[in-house]
N, C-alpha and C. Protein backbone atom coordinates (compact mmCIF):
# COMPACT_ATOMS: atom_id res chain seq x y z
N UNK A 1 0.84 -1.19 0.00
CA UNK A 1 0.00 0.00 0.00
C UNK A 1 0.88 1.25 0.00
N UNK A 2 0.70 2.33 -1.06
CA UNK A 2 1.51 3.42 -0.81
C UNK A 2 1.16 4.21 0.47
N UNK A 3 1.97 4.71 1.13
CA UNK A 3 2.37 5.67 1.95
C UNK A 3 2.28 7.40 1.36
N UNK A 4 1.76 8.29 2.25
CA UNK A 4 1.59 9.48 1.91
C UNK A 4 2.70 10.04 1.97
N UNK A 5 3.30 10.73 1.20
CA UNK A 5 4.67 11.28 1.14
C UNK A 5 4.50 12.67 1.99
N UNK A 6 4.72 12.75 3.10
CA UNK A 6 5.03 14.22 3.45
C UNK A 6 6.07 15.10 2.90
N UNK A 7 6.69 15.18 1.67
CA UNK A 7 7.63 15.79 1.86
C UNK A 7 7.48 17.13 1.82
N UNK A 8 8.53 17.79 1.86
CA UNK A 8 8.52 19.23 2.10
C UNK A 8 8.59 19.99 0.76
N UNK A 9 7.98 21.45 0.41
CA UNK A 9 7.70 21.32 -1.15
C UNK A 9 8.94 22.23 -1.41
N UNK A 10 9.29 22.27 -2.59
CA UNK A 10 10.28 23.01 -3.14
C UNK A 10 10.45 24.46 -2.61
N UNK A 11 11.44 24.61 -2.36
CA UNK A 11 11.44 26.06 -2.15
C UNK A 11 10.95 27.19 -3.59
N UNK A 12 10.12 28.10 -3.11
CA UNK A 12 10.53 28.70 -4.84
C UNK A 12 11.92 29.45 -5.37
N UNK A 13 12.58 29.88 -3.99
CA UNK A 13 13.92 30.43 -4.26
C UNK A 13 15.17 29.23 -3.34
N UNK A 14 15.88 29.09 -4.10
CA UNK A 14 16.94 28.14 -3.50
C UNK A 14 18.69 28.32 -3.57
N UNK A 15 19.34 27.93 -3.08
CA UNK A 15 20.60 29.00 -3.60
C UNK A 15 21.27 27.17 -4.22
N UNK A 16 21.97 27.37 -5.37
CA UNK A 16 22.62 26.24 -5.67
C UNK A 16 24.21 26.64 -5.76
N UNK A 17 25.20 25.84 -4.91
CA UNK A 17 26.78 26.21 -4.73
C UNK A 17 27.08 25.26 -6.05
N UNK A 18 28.00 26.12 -7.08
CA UNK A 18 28.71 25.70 -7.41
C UNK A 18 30.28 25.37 -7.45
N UNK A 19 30.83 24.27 -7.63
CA UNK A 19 32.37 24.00 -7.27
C UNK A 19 32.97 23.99 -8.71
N UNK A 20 33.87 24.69 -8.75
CA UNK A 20 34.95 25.41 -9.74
C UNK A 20 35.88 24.77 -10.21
N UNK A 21 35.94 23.81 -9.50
CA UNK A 21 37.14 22.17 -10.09
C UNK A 21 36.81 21.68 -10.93
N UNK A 22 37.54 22.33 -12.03
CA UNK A 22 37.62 21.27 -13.37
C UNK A 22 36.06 22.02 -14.21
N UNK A 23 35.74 22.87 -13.74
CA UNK A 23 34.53 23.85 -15.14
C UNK A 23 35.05 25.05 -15.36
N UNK A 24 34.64 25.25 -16.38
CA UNK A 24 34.64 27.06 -16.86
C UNK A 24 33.39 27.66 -15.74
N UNK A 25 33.97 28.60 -15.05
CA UNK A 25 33.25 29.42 -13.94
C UNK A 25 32.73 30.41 -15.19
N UNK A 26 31.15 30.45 -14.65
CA UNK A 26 30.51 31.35 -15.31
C UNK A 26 29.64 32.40 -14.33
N UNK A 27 29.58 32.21 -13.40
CA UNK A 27 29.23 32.90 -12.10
C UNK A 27 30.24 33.69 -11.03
N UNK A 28 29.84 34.53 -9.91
CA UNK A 28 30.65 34.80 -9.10
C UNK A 28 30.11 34.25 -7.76
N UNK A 29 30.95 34.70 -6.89
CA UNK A 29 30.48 34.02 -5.46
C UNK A 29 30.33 32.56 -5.73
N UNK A 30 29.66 31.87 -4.87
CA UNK A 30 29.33 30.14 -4.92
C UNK A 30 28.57 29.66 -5.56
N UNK A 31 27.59 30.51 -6.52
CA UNK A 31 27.11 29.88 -6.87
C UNK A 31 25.65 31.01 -7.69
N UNK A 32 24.70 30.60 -7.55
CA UNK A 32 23.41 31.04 -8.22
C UNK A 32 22.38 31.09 -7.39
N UNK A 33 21.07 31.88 -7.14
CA UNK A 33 19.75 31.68 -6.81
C UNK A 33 19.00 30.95 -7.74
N UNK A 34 18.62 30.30 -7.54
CA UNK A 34 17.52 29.21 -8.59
C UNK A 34 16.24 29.93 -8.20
N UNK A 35 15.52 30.75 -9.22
CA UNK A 35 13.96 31.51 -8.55
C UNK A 35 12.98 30.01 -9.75
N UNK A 36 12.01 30.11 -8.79
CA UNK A 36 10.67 29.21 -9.58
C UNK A 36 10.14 30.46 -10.58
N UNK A 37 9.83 30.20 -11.86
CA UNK A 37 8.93 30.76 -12.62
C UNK A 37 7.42 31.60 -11.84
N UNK A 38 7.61 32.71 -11.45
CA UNK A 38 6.74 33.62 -11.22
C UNK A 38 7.43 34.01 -9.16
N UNK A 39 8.24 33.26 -9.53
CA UNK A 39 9.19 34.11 -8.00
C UNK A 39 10.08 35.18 -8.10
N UNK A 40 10.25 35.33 -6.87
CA UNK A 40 11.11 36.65 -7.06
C UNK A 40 12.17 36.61 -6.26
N UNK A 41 13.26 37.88 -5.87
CA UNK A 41 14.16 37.93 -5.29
C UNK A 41 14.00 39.76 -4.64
N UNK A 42 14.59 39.66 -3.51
CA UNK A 42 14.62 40.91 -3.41
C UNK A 42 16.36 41.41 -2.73
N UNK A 43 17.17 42.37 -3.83
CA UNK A 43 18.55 42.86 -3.15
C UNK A 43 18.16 43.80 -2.38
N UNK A 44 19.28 44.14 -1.09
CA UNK A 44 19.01 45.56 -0.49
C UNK A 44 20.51 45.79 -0.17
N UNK A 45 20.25 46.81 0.01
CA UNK A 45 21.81 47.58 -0.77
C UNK A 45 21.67 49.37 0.62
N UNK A 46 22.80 48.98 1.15
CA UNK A 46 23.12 50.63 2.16
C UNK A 46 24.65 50.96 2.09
N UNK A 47 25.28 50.42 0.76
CA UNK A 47 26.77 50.77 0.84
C UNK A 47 27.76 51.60 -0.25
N UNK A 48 26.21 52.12 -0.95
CA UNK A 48 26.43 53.02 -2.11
C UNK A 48 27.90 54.07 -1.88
N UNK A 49 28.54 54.07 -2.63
CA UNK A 49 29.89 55.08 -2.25
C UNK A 49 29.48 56.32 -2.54
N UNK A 50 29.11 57.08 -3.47
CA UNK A 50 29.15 58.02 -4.43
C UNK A 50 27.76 58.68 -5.10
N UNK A 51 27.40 59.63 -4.52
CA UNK A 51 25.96 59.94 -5.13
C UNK A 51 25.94 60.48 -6.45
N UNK A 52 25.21 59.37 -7.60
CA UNK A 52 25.06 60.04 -9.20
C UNK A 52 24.38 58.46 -9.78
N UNK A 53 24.00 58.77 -10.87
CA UNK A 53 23.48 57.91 -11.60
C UNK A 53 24.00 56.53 -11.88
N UNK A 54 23.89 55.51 -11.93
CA UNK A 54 24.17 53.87 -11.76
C UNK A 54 23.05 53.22 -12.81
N UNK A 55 24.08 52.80 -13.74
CA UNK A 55 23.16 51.47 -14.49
C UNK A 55 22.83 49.98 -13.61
N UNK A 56 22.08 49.56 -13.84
CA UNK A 56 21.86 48.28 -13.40
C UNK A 56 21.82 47.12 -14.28
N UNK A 57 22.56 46.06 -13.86
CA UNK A 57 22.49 45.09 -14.62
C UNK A 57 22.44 43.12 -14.02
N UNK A 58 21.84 42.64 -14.53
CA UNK A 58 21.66 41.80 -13.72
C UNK A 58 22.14 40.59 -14.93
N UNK A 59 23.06 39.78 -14.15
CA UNK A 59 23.38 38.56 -14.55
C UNK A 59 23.08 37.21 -14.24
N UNK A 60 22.73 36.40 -15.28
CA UNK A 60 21.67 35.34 -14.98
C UNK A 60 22.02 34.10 -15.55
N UNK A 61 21.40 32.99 -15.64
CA UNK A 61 22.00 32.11 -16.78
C UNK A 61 20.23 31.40 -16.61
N UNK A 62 20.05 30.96 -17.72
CA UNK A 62 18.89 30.06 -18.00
C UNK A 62 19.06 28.69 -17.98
N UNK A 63 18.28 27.66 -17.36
CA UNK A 63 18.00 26.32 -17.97
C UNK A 63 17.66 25.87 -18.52
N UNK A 64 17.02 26.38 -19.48
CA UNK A 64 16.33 26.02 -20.93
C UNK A 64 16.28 26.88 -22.18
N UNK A 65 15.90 26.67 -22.82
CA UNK A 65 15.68 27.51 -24.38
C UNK A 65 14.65 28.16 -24.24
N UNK A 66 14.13 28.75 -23.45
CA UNK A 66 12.75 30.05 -23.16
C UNK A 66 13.54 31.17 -22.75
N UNK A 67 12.66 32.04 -23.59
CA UNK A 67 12.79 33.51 -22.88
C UNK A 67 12.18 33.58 -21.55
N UNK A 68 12.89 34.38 -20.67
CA UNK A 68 11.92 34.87 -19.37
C UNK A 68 11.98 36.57 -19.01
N UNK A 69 11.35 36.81 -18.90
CA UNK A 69 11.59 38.89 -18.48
C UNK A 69 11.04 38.79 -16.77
N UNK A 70 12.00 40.09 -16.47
CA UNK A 70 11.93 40.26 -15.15
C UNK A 70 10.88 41.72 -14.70
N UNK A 71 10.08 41.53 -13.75
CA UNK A 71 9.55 43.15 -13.22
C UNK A 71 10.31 43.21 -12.00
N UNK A 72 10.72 44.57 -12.12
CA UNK A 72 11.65 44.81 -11.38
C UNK A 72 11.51 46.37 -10.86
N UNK A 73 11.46 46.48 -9.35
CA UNK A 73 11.28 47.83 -8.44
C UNK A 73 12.64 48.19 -8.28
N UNK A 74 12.89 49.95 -8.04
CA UNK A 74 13.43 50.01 -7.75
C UNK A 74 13.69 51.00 -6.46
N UNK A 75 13.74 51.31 -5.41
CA UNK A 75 13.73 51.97 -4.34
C UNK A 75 13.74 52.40 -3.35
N UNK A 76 13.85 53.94 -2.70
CA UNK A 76 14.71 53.51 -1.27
C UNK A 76 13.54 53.87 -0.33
N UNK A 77 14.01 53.39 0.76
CA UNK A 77 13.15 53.54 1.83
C UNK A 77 13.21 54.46 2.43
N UNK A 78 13.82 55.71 2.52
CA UNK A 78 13.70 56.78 2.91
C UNK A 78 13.56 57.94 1.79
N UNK A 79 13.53 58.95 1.99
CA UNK A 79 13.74 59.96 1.12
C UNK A 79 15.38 60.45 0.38
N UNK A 80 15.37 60.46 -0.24
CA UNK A 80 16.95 60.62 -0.75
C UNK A 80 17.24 62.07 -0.72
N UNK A 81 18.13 62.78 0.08
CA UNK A 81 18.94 64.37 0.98
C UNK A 81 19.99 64.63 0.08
N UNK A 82 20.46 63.76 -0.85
CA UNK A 82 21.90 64.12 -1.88
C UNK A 82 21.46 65.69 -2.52
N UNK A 83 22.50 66.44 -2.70
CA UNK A 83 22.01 67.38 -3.83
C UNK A 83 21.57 66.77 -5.53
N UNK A 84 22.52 65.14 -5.02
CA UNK A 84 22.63 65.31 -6.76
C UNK A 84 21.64 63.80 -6.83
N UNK A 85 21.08 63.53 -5.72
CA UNK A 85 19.27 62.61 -5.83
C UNK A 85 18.20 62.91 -5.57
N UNK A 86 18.64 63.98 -4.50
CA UNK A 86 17.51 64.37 -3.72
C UNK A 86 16.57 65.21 -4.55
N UNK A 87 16.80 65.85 -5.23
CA UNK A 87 15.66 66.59 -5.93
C UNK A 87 15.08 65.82 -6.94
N UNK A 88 15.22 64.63 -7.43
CA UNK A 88 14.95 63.49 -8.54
C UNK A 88 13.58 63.16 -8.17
N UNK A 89 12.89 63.21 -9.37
CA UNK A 89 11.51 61.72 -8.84
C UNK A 89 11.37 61.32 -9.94
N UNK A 90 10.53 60.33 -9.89
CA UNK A 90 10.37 59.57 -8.98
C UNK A 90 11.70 59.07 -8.10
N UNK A 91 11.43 58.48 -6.59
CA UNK A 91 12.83 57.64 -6.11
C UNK A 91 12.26 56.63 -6.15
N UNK A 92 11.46 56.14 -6.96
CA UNK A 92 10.88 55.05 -7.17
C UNK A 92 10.78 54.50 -8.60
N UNK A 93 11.45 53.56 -8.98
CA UNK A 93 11.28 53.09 -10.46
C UNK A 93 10.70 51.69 -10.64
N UNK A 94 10.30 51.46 -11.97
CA UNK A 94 9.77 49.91 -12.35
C UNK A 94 10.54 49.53 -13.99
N UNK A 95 10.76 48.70 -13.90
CA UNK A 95 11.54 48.42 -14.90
C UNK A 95 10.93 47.02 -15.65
N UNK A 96 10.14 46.76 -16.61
CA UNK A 96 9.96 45.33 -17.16
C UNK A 96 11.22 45.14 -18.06
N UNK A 97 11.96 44.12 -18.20
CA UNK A 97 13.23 43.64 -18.99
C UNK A 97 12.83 42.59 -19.50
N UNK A 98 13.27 42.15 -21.20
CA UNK A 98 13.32 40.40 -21.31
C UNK A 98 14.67 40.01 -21.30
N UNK A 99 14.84 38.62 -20.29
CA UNK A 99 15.30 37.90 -20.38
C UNK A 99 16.17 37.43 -21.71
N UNK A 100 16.25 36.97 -22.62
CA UNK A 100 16.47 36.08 -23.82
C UNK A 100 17.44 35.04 -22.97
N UNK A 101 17.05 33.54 -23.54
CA UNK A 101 17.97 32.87 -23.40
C UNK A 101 19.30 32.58 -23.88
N UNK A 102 19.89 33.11 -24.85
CA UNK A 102 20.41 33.16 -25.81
C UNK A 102 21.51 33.84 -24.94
N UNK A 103 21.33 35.24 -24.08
CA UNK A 103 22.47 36.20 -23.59
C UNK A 103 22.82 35.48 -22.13
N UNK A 104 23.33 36.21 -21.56
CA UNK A 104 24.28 35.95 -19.95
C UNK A 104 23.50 37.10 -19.30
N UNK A 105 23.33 38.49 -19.52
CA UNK A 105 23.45 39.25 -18.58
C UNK A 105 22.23 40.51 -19.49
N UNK A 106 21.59 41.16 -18.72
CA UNK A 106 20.62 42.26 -19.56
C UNK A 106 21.14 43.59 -18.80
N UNK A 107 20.67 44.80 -19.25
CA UNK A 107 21.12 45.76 -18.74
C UNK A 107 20.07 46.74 -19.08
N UNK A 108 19.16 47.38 -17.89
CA UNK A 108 18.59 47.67 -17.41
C UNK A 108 17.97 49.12 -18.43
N UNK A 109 16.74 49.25 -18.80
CA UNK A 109 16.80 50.03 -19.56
C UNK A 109 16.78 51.99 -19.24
N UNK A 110 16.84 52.13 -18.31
CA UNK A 110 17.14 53.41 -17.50
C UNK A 110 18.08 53.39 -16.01
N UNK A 111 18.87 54.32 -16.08
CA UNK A 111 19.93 54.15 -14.74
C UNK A 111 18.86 54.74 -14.01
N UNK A 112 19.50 54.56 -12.14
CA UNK A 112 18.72 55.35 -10.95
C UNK A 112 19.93 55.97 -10.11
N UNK A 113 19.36 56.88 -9.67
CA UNK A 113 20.20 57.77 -9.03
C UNK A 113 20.31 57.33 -7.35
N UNK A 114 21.54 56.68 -6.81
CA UNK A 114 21.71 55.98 -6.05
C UNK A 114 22.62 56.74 -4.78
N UNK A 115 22.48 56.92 -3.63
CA UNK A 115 22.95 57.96 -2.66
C UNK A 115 23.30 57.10 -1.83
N UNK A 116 24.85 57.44 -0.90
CA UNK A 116 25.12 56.83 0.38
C UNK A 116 24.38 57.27 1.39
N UNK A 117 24.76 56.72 2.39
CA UNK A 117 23.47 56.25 3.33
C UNK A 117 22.17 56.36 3.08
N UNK A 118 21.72 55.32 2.18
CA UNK A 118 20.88 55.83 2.09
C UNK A 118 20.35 54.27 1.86
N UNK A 119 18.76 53.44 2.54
CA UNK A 119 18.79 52.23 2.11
C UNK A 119 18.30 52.12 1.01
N UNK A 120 18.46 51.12 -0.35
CA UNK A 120 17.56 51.08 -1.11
C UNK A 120 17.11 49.25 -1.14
N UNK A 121 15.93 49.01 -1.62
CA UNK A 121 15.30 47.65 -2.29
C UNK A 121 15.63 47.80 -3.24
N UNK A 122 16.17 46.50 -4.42
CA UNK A 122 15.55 45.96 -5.85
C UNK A 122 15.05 44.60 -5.66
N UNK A 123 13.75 44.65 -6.15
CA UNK A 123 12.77 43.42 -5.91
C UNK A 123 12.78 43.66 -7.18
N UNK A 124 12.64 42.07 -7.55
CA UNK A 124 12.14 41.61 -9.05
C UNK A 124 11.64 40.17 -9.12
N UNK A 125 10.82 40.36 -9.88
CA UNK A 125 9.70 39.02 -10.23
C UNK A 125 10.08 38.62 -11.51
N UNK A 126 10.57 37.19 -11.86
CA UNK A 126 10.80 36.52 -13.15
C UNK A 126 9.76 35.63 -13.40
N UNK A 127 9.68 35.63 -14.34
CA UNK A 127 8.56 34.63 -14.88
C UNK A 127 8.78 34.58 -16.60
N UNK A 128 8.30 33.22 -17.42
CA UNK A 128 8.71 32.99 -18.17
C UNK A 128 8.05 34.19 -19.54
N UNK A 129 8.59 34.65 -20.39
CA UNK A 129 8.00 35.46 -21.56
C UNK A 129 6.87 34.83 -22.59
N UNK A 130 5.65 35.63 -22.55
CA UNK A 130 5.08 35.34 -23.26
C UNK A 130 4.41 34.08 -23.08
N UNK A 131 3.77 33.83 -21.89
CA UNK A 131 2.88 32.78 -21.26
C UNK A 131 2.34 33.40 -20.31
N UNK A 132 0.85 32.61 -19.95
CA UNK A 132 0.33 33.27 -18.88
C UNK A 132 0.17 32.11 -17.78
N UNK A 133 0.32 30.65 -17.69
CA UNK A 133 0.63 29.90 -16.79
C UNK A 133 1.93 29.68 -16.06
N UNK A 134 1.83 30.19 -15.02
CA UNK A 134 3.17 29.55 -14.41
C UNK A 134 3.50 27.97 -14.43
N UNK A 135 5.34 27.96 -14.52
CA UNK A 135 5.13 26.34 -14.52
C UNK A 135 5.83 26.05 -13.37
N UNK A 136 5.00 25.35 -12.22
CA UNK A 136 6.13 25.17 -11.35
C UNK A 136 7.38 24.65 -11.32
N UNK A 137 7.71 23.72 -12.17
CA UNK A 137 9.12 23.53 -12.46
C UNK A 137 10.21 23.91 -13.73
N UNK A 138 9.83 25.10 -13.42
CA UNK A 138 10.79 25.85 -14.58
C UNK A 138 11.06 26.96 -13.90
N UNK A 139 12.52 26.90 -13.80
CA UNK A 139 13.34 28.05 -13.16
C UNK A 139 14.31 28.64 -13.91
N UNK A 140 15.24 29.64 -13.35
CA UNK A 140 16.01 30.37 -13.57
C UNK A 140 17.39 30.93 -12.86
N UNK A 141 18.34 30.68 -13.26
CA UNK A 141 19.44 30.79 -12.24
C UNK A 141 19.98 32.38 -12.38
N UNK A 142 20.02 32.98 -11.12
CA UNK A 142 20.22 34.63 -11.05
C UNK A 142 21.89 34.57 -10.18
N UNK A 143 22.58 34.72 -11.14
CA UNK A 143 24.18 35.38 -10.54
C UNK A 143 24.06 36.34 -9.56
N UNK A 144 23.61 38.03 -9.87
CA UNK A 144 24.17 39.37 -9.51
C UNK A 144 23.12 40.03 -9.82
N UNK A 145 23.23 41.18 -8.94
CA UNK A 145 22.86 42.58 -9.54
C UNK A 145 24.35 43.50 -9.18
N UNK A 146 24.00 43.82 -10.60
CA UNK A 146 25.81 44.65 -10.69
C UNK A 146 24.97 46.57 -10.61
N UNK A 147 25.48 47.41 -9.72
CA UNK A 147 25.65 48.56 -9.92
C UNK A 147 26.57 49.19 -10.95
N UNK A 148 26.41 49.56 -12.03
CA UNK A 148 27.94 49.97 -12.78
C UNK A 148 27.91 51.98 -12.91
N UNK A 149 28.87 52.73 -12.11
CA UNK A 149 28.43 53.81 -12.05
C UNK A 149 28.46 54.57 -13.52
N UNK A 150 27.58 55.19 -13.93
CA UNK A 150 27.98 56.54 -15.33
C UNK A 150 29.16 57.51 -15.11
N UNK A 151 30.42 56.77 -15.22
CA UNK A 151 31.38 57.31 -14.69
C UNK A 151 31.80 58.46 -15.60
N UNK A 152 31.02 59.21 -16.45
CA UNK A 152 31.03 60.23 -17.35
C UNK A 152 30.81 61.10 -16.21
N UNK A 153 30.02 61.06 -15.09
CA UNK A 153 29.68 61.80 -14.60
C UNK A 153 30.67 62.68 -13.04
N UNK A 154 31.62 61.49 -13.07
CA UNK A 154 32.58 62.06 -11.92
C UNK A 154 33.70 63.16 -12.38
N UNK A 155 34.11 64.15 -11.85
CA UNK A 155 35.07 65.00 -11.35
C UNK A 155 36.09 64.42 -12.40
N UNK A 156 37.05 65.05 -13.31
CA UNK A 156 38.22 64.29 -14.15
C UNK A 156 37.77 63.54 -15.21
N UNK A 157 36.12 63.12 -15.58
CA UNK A 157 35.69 62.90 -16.70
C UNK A 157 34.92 63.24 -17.58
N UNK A 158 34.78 64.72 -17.09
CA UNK A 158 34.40 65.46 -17.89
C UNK A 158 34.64 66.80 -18.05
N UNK A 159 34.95 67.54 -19.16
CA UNK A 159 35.97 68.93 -19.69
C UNK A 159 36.72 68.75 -20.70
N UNK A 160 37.35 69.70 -21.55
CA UNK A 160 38.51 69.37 -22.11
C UNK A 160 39.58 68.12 -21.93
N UNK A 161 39.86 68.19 -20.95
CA UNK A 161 41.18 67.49 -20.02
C UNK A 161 40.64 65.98 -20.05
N UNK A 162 39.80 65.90 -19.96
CA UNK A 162 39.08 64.20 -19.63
C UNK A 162 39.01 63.65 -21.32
N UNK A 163 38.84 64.43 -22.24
CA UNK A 163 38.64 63.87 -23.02
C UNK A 163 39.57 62.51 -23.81
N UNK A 164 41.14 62.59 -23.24
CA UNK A 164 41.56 61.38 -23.60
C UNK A 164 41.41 59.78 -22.82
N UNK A 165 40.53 60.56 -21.35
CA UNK A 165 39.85 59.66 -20.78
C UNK A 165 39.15 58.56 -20.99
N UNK A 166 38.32 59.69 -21.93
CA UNK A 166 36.62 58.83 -22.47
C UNK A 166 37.24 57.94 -23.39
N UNK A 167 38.26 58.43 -24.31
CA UNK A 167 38.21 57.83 -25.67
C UNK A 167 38.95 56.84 -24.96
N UNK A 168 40.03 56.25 -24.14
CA UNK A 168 40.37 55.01 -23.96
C UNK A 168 39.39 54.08 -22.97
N UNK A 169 38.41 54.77 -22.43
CA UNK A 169 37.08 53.95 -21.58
C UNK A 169 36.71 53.27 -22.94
N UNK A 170 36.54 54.27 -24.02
CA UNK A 170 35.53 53.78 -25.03
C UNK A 170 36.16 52.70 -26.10
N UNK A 171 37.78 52.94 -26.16
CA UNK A 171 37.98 52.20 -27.05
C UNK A 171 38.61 50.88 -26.65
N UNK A 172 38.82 50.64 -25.31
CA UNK A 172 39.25 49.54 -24.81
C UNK A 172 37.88 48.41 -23.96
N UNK A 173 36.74 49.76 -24.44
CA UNK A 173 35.92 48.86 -23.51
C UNK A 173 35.73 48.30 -22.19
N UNK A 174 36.65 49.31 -21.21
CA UNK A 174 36.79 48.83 -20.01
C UNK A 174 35.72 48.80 -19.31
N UNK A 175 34.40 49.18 -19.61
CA UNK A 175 33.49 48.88 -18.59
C UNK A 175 32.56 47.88 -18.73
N UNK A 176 32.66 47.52 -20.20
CA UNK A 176 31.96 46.51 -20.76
C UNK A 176 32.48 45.11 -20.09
N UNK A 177 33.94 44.98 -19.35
CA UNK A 177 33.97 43.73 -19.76
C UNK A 177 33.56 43.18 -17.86
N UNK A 178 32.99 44.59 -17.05
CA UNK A 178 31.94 44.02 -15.93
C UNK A 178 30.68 43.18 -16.32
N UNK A 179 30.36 43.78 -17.62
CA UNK A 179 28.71 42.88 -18.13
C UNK A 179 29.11 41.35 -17.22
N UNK A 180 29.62 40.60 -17.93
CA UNK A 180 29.80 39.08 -18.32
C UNK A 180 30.44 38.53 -16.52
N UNK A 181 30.11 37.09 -16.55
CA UNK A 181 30.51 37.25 -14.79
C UNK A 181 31.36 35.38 -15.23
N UNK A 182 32.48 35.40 -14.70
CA UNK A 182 33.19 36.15 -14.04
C UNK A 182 34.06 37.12 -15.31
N UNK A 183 33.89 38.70 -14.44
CA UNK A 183 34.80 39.60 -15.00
C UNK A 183 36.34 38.73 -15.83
N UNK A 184 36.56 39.28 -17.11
CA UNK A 184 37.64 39.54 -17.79
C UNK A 184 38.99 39.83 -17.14
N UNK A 185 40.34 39.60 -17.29
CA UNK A 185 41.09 40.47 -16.52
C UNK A 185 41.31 41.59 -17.75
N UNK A 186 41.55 42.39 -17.27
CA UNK A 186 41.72 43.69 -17.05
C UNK A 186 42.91 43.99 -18.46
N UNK A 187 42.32 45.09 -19.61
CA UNK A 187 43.78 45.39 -20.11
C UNK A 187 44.24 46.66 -19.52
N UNK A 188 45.42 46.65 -19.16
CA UNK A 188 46.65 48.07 -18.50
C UNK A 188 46.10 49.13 -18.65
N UNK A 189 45.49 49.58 -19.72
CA UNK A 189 45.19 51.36 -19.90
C UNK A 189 43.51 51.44 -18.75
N UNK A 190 42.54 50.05 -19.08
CA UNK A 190 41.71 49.95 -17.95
C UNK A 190 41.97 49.51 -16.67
N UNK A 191 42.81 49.28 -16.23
CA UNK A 191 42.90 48.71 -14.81
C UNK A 191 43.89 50.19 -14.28
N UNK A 192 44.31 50.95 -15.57
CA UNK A 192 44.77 52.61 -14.79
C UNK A 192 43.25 53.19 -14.68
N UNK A 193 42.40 53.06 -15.30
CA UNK A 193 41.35 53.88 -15.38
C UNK A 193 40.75 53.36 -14.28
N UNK A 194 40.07 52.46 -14.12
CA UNK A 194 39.20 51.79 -12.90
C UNK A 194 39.78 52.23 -11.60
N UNK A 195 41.54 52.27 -11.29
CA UNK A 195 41.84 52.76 -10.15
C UNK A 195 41.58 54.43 -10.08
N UNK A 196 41.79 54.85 -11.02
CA UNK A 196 41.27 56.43 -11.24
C UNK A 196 39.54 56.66 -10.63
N UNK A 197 38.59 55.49 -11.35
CA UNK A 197 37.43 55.73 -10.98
C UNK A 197 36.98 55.28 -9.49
N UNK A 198 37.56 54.35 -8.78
CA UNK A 198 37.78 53.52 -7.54
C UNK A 198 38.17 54.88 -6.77
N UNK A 199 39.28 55.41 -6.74
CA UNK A 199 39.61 56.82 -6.18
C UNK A 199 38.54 57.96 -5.93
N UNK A 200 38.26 58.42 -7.10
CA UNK A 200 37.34 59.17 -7.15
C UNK A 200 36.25 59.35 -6.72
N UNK A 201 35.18 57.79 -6.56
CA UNK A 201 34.33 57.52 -6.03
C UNK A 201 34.37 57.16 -4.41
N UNK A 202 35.34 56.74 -3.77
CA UNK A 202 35.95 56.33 -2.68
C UNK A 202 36.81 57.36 -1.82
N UNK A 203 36.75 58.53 -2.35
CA UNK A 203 37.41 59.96 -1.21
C UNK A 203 38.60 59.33 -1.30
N UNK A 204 39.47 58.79 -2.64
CA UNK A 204 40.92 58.16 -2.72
C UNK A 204 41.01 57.42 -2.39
N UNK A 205 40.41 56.25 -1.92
CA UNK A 205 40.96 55.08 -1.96
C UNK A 205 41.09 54.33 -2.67
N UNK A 206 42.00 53.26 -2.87
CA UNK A 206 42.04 52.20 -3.86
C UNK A 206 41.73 50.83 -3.92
């Protein structure tokens, strides 16, 4: 006679560690969040360096050949006091993104203006594109949410003087090669620049 299975039901969010012996690492940290199709995740974030505009980008990897898009909040729990947030509104954003299975990482289609001390949420809900049933067993593995600052916008990158700045940001691609996880190493003219922008944003530190 069968027996009633009590078991315990899937989590909808689960963290899966991966071990780095002997694979191509395509993640950072240990591993991935596994969200269920129509779950979510929520980051919270109080360690912002530098008050100014920040792209967002979130890196992911899929288990299957479906598209999935994310809704995604963005905002802080207090009022934002920066000169250069505080007068902004909304401090509240929504962002729908698709997924494609096809890429690694999406990038967010408007930056937010992000202030130290200051707390913020990003909650986001994935679910698969272009269906209206959830499936409970179809998930999605979530790396990161990467802050990447609009570093056009700091002190030394912009004027006359900055301009041989931009053109080696732009032509070496040094900020591009944060998209993809794990980060690229570094070519010489960007890993001078990044400590330039690390400084700047950090009251000099490196």
């Amino acid at each position: 006679r069968a027996k009633l299975c009590r078991c315990p039901a899937q989590p909808d969010v689960e963290e899966v560690v991966r071990d780095s012996a002997g694979h191509m690492v395509t993640w950072t940290g240990s591993g991935f969040a596994r969200v269920r199709d129509g779950a979510g995740l929520t980051f919270r974030m109080d360690n912002i360096p530098y008050p100014m505009d920040y792209e967002l980008l979130i890196r992911y990897e899929p288990e299957s050949a479906e598209d999935w898009e994310a809704v995604i909040s963005v905002s802080s729990r207090v009022l934002p006091t920066s000169p250069r947030c505080g007068n902004l509104l909304p401090f509240e954003q929504m962002y729908r993104e698709s997924l494609p299975h096809s890429q690694r990482y999406v990038l967010l289609s408007r930056p937010f203006c992000f202030e130290p001390s200051t707390p913020y949420e990003v909650t986001m809900r994935l679910q698969r594109a272009g269906v209206t049933q959830r499936h409970p067993g179809a998930f999605i593995l979530i790396d990161s949410l990467v802050l990447l600052p609009r570093v056009l916008e700091l002190p030394g990158f912009h004027g006359t003087e900055a301009a041989a700045r931009q053109e080696e940001l732009e032509r070496y691609r040094c900020l591009e090669v944060f998209h993809m996880a794990p980060p690229h190493p570094l070519a010489e003219a960007c890993a001078r620049l990044v400590c330039s922008v690390s400084a700047l944003m950090h009251g000099g530190a490196l």
